[in-house]
Protein backbone atom coordinates (compact mmCIF):
# COMPACT_ATOMS: atom_id res chain seq x y z
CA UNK A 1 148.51 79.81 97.07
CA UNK A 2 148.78 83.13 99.06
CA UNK A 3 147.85 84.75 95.81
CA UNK A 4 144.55 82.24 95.22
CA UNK A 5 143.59 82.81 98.64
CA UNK A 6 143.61 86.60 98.58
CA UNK A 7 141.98 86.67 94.81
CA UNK A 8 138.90 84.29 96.57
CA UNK A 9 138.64 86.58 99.57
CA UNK A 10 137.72 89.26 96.92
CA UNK A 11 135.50 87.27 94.96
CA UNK A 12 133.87 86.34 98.27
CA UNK A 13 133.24 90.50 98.98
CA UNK A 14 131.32 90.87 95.85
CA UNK A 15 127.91 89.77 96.95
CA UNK A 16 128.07 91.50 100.02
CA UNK A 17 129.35 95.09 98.03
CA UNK A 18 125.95 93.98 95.35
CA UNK A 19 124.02 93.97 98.54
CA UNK A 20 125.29 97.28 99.93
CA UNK A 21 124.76 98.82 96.36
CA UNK A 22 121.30 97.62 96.41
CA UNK A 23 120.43 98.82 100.04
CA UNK A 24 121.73 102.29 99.39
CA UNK A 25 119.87 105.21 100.13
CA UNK A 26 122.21 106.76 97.45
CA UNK A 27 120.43 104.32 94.82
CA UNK A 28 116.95 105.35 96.55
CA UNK A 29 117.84 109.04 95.29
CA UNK A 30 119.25 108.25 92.39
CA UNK A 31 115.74 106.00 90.81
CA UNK A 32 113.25 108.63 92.41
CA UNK A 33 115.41 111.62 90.64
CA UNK A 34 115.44 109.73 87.40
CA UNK A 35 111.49 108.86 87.43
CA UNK A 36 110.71 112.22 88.54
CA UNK A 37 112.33 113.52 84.95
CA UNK A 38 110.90 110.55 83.26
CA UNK A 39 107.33 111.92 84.79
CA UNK A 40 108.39 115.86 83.89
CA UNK A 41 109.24 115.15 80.44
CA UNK A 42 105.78 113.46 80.18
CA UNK A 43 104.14 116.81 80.95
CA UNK A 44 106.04 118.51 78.36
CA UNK A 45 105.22 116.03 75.71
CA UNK A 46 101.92 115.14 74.26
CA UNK A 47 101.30 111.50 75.46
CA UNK A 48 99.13 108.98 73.60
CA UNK A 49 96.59 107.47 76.12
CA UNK A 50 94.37 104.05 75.84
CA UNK A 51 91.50 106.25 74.82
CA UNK A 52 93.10 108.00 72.09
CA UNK A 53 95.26 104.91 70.79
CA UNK A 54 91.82 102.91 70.72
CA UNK A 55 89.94 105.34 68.77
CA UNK A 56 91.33 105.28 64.91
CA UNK A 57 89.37 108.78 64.15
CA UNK A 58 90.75 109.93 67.49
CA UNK A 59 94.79 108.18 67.01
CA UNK A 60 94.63 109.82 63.45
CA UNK A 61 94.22 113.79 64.70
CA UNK A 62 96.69 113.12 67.22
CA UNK A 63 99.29 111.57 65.09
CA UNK A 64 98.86 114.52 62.60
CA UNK A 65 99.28 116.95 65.44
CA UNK A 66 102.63 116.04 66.73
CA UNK A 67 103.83 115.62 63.40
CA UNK A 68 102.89 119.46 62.80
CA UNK A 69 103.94 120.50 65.69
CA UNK A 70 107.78 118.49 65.70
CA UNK A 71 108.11 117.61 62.15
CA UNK A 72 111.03 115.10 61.45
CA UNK A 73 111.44 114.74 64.93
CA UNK A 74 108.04 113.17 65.97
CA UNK A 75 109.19 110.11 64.81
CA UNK A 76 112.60 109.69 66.64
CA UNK A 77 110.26 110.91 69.99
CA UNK A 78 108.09 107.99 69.58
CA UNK A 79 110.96 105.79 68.92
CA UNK A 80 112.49 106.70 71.94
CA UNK A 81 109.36 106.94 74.13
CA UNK A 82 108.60 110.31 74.85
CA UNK A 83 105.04 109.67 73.48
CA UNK A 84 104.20 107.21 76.07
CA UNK A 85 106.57 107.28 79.00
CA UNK A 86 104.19 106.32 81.75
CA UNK A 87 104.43 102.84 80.22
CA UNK A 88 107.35 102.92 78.42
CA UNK A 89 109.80 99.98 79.31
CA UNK A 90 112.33 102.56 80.32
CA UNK A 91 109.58 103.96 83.25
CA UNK A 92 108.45 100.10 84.28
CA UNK A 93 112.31 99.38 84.53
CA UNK A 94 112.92 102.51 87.01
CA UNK A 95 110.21 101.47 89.04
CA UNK A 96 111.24 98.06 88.84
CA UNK A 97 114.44 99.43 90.43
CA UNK A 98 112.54 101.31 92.94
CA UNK A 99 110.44 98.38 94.06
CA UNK A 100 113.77 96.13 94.36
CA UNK A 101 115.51 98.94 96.38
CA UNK A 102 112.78 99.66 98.73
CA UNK A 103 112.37 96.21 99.83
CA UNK A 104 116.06 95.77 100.32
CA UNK A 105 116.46 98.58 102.39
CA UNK A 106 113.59 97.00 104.67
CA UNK A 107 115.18 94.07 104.94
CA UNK A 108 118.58 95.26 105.65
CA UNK A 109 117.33 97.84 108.11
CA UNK A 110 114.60 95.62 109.86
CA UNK A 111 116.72 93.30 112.19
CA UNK A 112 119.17 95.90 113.36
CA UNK A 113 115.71 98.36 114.10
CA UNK A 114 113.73 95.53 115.80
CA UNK A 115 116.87 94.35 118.14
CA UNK A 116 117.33 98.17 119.07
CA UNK A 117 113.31 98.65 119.70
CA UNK A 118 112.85 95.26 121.25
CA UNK A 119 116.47 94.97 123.20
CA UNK A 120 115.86 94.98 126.91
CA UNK A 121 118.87 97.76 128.12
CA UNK A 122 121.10 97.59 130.99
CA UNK A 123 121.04 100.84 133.00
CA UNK A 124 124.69 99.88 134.42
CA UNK A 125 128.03 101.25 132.62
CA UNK A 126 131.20 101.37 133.83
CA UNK A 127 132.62 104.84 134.95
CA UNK A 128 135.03 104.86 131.94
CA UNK A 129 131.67 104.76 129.42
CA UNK A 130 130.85 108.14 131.37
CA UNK A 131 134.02 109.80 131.01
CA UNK A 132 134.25 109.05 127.14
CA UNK A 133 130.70 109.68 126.44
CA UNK A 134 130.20 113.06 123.96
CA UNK A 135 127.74 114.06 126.54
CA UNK A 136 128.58 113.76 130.17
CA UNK A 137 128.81 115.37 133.57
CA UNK A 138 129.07 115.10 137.03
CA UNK A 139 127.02 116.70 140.36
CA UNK A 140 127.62 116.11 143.87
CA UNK A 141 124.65 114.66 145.92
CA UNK A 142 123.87 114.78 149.55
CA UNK A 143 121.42 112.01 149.87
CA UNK A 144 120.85 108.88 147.13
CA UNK A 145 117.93 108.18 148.00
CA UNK A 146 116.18 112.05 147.34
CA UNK A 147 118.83 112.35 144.09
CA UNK A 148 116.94 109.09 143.12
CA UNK A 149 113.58 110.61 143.14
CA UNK A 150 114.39 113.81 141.85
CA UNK A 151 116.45 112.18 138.83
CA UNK A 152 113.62 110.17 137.93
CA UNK A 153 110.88 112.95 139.12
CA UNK A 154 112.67 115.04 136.18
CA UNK A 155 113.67 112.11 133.35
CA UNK A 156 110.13 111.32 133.63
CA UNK A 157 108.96 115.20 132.82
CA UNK A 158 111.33 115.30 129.63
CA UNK A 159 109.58 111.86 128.46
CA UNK A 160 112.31 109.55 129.41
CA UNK A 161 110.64 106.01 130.05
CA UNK A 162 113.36 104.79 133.04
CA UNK A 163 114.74 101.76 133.79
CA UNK A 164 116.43 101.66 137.41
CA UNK A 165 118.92 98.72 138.83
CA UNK A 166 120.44 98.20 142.26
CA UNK A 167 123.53 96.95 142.81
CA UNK A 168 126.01 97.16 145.67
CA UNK A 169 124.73 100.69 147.44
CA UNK A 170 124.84 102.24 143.76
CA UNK A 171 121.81 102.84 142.23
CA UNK A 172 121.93 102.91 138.17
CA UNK A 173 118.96 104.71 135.97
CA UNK A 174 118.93 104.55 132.37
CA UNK A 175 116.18 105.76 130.16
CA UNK A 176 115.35 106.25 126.09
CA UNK A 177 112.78 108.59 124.56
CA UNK A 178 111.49 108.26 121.14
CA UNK A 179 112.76 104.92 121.05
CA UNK A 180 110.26 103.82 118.43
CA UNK A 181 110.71 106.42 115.95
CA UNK A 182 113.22 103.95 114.34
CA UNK A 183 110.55 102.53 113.12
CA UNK A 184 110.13 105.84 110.95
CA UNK A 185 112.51 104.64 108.73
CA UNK A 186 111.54 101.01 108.36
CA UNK A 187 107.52 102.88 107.60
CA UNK A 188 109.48 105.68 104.66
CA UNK A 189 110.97 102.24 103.33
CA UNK A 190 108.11 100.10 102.91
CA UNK A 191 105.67 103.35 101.84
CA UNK A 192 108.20 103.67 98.60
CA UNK A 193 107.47 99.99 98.06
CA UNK A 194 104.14 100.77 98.10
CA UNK A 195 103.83 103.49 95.75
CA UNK A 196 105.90 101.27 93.30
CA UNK A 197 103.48 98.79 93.41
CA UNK A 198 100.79 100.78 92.80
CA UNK A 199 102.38 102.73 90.14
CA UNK A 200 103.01 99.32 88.26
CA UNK A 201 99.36 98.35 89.51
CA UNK A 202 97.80 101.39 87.42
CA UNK A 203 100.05 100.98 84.31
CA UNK A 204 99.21 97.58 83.70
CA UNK A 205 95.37 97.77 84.83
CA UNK A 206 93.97 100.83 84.36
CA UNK A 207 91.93 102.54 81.77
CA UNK A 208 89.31 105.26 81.85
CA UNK A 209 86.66 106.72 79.44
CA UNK A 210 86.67 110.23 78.97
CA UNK A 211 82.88 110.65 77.75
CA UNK A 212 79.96 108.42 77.67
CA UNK A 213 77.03 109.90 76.88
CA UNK A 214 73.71 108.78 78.68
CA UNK A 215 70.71 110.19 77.88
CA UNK A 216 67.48 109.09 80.05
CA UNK A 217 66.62 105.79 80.86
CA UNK A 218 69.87 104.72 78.61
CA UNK A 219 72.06 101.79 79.52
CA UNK A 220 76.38 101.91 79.88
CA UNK A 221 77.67 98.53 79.71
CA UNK A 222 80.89 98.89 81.93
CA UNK A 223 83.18 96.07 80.19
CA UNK A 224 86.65 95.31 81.03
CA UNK A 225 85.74 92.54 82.78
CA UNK A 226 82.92 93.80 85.15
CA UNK A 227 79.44 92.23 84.68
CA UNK A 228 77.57 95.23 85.77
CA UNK A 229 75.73 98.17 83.82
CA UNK A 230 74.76 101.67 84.64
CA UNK A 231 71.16 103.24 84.09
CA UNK A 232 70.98 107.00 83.51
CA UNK A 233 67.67 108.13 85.87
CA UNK A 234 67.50 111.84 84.77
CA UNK A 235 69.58 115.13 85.35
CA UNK A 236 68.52 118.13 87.57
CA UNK A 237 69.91 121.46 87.42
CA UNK A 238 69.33 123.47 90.51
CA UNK A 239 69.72 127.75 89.81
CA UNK A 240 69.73 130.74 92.35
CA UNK A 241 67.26 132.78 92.09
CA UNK A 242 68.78 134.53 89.27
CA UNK A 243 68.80 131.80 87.45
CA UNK A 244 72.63 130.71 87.69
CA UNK A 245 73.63 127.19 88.07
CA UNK A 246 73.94 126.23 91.78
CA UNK A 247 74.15 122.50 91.55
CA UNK A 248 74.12 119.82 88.96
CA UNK A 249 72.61 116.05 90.07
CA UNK A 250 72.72 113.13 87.81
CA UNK A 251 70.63 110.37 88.78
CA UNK A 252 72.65 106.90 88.35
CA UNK A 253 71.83 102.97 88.99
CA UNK A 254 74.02 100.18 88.95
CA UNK A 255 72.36 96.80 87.54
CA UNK A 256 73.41 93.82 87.91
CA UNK A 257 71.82 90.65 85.61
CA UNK A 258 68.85 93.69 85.04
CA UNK A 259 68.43 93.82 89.47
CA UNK A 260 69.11 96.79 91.15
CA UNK A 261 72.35 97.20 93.49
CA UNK A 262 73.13 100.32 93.54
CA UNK A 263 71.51 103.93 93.52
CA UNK A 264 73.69 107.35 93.89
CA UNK A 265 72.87 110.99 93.29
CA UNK A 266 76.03 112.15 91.51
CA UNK A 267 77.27 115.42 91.78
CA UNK A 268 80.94 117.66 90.38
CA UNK A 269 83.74 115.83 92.43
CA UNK A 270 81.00 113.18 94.12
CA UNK A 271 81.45 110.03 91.62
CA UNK A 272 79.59 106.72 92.12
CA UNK A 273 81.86 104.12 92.44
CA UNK A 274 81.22 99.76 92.46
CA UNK A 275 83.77 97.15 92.06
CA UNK A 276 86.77 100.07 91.47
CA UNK A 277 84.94 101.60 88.62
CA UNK A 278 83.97 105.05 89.23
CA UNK A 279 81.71 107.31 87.41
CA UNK A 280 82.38 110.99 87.40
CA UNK A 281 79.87 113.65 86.44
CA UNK A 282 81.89 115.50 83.79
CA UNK A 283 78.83 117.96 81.82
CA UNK A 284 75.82 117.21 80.25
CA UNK A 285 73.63 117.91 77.16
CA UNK A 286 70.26 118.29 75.64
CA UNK A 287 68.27 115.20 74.88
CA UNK A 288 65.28 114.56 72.98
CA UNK A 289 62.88 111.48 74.56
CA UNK A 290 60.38 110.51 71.58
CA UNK A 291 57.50 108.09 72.50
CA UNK A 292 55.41 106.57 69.21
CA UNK A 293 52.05 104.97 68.95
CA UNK A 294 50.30 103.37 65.80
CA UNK A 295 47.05 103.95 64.70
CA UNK A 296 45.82 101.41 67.02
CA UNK A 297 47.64 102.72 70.24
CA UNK A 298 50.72 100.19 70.25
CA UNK A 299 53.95 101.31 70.94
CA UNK A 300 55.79 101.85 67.58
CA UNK A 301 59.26 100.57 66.66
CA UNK A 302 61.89 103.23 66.19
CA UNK A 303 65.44 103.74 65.73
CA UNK A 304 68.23 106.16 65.46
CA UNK A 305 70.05 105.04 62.09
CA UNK A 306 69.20 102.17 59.99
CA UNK A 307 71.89 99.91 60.68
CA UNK A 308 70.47 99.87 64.95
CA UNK A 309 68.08 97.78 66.43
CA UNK A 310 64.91 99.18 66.61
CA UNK A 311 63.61 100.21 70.41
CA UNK A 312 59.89 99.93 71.32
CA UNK A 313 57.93 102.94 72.14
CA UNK A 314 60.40 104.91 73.53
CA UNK A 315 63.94 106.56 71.45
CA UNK A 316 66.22 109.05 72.89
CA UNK A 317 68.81 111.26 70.90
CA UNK A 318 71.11 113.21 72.43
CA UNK A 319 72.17 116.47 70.93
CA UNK A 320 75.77 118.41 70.94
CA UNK A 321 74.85 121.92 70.85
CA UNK A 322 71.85 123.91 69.59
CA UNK A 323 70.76 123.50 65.75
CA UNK A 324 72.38 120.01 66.06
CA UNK A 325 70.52 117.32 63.30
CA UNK A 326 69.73 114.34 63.68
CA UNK A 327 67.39 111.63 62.05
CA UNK A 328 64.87 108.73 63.29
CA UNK A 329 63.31 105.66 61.58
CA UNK A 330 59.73 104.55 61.81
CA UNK A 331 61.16 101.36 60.13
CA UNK A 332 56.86 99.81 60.28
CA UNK A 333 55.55 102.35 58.62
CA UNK A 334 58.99 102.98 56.41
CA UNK A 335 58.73 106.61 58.10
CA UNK A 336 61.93 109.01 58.26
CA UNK A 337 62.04 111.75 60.69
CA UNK A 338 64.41 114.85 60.59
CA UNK A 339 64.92 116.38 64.20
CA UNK A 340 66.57 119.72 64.61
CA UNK A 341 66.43 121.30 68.20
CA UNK A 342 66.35 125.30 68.49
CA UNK A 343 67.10 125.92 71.80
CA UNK A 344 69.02 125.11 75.03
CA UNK A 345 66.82 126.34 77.66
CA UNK A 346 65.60 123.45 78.35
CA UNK A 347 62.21 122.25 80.27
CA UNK A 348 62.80 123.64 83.61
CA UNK A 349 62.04 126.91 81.61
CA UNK A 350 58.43 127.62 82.57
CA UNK A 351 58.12 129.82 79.34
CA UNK A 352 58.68 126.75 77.31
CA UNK A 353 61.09 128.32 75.13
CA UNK A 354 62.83 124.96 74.16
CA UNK A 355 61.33 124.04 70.83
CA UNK A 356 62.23 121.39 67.94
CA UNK A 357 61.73 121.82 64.10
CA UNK A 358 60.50 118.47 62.88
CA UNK A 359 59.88 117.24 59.23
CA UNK A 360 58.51 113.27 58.46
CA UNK A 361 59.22 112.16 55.28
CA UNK A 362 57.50 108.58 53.46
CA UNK A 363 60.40 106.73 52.21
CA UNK A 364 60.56 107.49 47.98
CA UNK A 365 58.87 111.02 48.58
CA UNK A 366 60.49 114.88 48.66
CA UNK A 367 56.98 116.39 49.86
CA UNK A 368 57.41 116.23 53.45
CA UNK A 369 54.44 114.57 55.59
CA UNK A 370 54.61 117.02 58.64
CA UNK A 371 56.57 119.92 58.78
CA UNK A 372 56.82 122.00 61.64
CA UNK A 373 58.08 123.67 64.93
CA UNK A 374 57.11 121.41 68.10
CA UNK A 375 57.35 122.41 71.61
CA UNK A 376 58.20 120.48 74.72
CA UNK A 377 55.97 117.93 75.31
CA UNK A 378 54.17 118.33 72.43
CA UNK A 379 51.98 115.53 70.40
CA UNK A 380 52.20 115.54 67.10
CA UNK A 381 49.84 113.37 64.71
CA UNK A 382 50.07 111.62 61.66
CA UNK A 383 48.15 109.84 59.57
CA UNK A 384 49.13 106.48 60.66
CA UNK A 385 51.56 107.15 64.18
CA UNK A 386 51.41 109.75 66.49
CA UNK A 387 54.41 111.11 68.54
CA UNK A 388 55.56 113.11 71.21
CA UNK A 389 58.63 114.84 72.02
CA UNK A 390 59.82 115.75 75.39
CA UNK A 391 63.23 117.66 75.69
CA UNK A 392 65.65 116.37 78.65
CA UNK A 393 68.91 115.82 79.23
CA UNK A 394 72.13 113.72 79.00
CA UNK A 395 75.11 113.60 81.61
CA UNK A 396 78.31 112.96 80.40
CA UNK A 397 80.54 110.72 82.58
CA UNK A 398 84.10 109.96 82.90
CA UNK A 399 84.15 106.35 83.83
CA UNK A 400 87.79 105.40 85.62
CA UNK A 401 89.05 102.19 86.84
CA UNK A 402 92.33 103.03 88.65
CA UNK A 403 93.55 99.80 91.27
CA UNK A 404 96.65 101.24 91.81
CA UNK A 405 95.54 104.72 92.70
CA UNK A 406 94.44 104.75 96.48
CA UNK A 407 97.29 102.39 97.26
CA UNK A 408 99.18 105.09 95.87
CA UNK A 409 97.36 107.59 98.12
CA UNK A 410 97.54 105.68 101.23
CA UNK A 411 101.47 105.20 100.90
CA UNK A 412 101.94 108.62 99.82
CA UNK A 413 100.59 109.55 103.40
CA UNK A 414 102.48 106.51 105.15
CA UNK A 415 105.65 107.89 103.88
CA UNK A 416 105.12 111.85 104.58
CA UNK A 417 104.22 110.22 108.26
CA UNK A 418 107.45 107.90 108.62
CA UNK A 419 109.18 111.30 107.55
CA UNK A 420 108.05 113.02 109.90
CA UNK A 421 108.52 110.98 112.61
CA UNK A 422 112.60 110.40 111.14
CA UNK A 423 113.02 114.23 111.24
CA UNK A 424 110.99 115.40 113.79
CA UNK A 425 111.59 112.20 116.44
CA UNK A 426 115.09 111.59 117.56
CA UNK A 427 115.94 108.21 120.11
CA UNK A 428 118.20 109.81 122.85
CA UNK A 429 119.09 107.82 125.60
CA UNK A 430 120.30 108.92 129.13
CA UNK A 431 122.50 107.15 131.88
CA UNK A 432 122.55 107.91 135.54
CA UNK A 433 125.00 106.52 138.25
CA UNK A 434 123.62 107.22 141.83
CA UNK A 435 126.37 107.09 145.00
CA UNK A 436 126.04 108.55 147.98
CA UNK A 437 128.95 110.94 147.47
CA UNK A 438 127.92 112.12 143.96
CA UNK A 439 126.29 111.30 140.12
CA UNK A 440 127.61 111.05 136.96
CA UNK A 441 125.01 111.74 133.90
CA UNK A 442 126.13 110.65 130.44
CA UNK A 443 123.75 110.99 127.19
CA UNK A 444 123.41 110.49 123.18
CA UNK A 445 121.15 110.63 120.69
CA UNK A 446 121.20 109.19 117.15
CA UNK A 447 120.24 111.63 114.90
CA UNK A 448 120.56 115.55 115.33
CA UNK A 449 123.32 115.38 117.93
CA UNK A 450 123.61 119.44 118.27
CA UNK A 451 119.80 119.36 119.15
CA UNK A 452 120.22 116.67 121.63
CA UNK A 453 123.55 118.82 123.21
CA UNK A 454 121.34 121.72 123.96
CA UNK A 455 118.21 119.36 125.29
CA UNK A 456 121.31 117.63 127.60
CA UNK A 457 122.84 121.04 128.51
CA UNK A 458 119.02 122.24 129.79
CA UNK A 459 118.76 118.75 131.38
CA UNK A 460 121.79 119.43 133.68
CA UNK A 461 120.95 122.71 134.21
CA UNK A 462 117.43 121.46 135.61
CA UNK A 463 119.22 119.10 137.80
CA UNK A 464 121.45 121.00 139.22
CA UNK A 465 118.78 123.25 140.35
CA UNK A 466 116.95 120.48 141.99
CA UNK A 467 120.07 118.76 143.64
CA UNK A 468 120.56 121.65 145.53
């Protein structure tokens, strides 16, 4: 039976030892060391992102670069990961980890810390607890009453919040600085829990697109779940006197069901941002705005391939560098147009270098209908539509939807401040026993005892000087 009971007493340990395993600060080290490598070995591999995995043109090139540039290998790195380890099971598990150990440690920690910083203390002790405390002395007095206001005349200088009790002709002062930076540790706790949270947040929610192109007047319909769309207003370029670049502006509005909600001037590192989404300036490009009238002065269908719905009036095409192609449909008047632009200088040239080459062509005929160099803002006429063609440009955005990020941010900060306030912010606590004959002083600290000796040797020294 002896034997059964001892086996049970053991068996009865185990969930407290699971506990203790989970609540150590050992553990805490151990996860953030082994998601710190998972996050340095993502650096030094290539990782496949939503945008690229989404795009098969895109997923293709990257698939034939890493086998090029790891052969036989590329395949056992994917297998195991290597290719993806922000959101690999491996990296949610960790975190997982992180997220179970952080709130454990609060827990454990946050009834011992609230007793301590709530606890009203007694100022008496004993004369024993004086004699066996790891800081203590003893001064002669000639008067308890002036010792009593110069002890607590000098506590109070060295930030000592007192607490004084009467009893019996002794008078007892006890007093604790920094008493809430215990909370320090409670604040590193739950800003790890935080960041775990939001670092599971983003994996599982967030996406980004690296480049939409929107020329003027165009439309971005944001998607993933947001009912909202983006209008492109125009692009500025503001240049020093010389010329240079000083400052680029894109002009953005944020529609909702076609009304208005929104208007920003964005700007390099100045995104708009509704509902989470932000929009980031990232560079821009020329663009060609083409307005089309019949012979009778209605606005003419066009379009920008076949296969696309044909926009009234108005067509924009955005080009990717100089000498760049492209086409446009007259589908009415079965008209195809061949668009080649010549120059970036763009309209806020006042020479009016920018210039197009331009070609119409009747569907079923080689001889071209119009073939010539057009200038900004130029009309050109044919025999049943006339055009115009006014150069502009296109801003290229990188649109990002991260939820998890400024929770991230936020408990980054919360956790460099409950740091701070652990290492920098020690609770001491002094003890003072007043008699008319003499005093005994008795002190400790919690943290960074050889500190606290030299503050408690200076302390004593002070006194002395004022007891005499």
């Amino acid at each position: 039976m002896a034997g059964s009971g001892k086996s049970i007493g053991k068996t009865g340990n185990l969930p407290r030892k699971a506990w203790r395993t989970i609540c150590s600060i050992r553990l805490t080290v151990i996860l953030l060391s082994a998601i710190l490598l998972i996050f340095l070995l993502g650096t030094l591999f290539p990782q496949l992102t939503w945008e690229i995995a989404t795009d098969e043109t895109a997923h293709a090139q990257w698939v034939a670069a890493v086998q090029e540039r790891y052969g036989g290998f590329s395949d056992v790195y994917r297998t195991v990961g290597l290719f993806s380890v922000y959101s690999s099971p491996l990296s949610m598990l960790l975190l997982l980890a992180l997220l179970i150990n952080g709130i454990a440690c609060t827990v454990d920690r946050l009834g011992p810390i609230w007793r301590a910083i709530t606890a009203k203390p007694s100022a008496a002790r004993p004369d024993s607890f004086y004699m066996k405390a790891a800081n203590h002395t003893s001064l002669k007095v000639t008067s308890r009453e002036e010792a009593r206001k110069r002890v607590t005349s000098l506590l109070s200088r060295h930030r000592y919040r007192l607490l004084i009790e009467e009893r019996e002709g002794v008078t007892y002062i006890g007093g604790h600085r920094n008493r809430l930076a215990r909370m320090g540790t409670l604040i590193t706790h739950s800003a790890l829990v935080l960041i775990a949270l939001g670092t599971v947040w983003s994996s599982l929610c967030a996406w980004r697109e690296p480049a939409v192109l929107l020329g003027p007047g165009q439309l971005h319909d944001v998607g993933h779940g947001h009912h909202f769309q983006v209008r492109h207003e125009g692009f500025e370029v503001e240049r020093y006197a010389d010329g240079q670049p000083k400052d680029y502006r894109s002009h953005l509005v944020v529609l909702e069901e076609g009304l208005e909600v929104l208007r920003k001037t964005v700007r390099l590192n100045d995104p708009l941002t509704y509902q989470g989404v932000s929009f980031y300036l990232s560079s821009s490009g020329p663009a060609l705005r083409m307005l089309g009238w019949d012979s009778g002065g209605q606005p003419l269908p066009m379009q920008s391939s076949p296969d696309e719905q044909a926009a009234t009036g108005e067509v924009v095409l955005n080009f990717s560098a100089e000498c760049d192609e492209k086409s446009l449909y007259l589908p009415s008047l079965d008209i195809r147009l061949r668009v080649i632009l010549y120059n970036q200088s763009m309209p806020e040239q006042a020479s009016g270098e920018s210039f197009l080459f331009v070609e119409a062509f009747q569907a079923g005929q080689d001889e071209p209908l119009f073939s010539d160099y057009v200038y900004q803002g130029e009309k050109v006429q044919l025999s049943t539509a006339s055009l115009q063609f006014i150069t502009d440009y296109y801003s290229v955005l990188q649109v990002v939807s991260d939820p998890g990020f400024v929770p991230v941010v936020m408990a980054s900060f919360l956790g460099m401040g409950g740091l701070l306030i652990s290492f920098y912010f020690h609770p001491n606590r002094v003890w003072v026993k007043l008699t008319d004959g003499g005093l005994l002083l008795a002190g400790s600290a919690q943290r960074n005892r050889v500190k606290f000796e030299a503050d408690f040797a200076k302390l004593v020294e002070e006194l002395e000087e004022k007891l005499r």
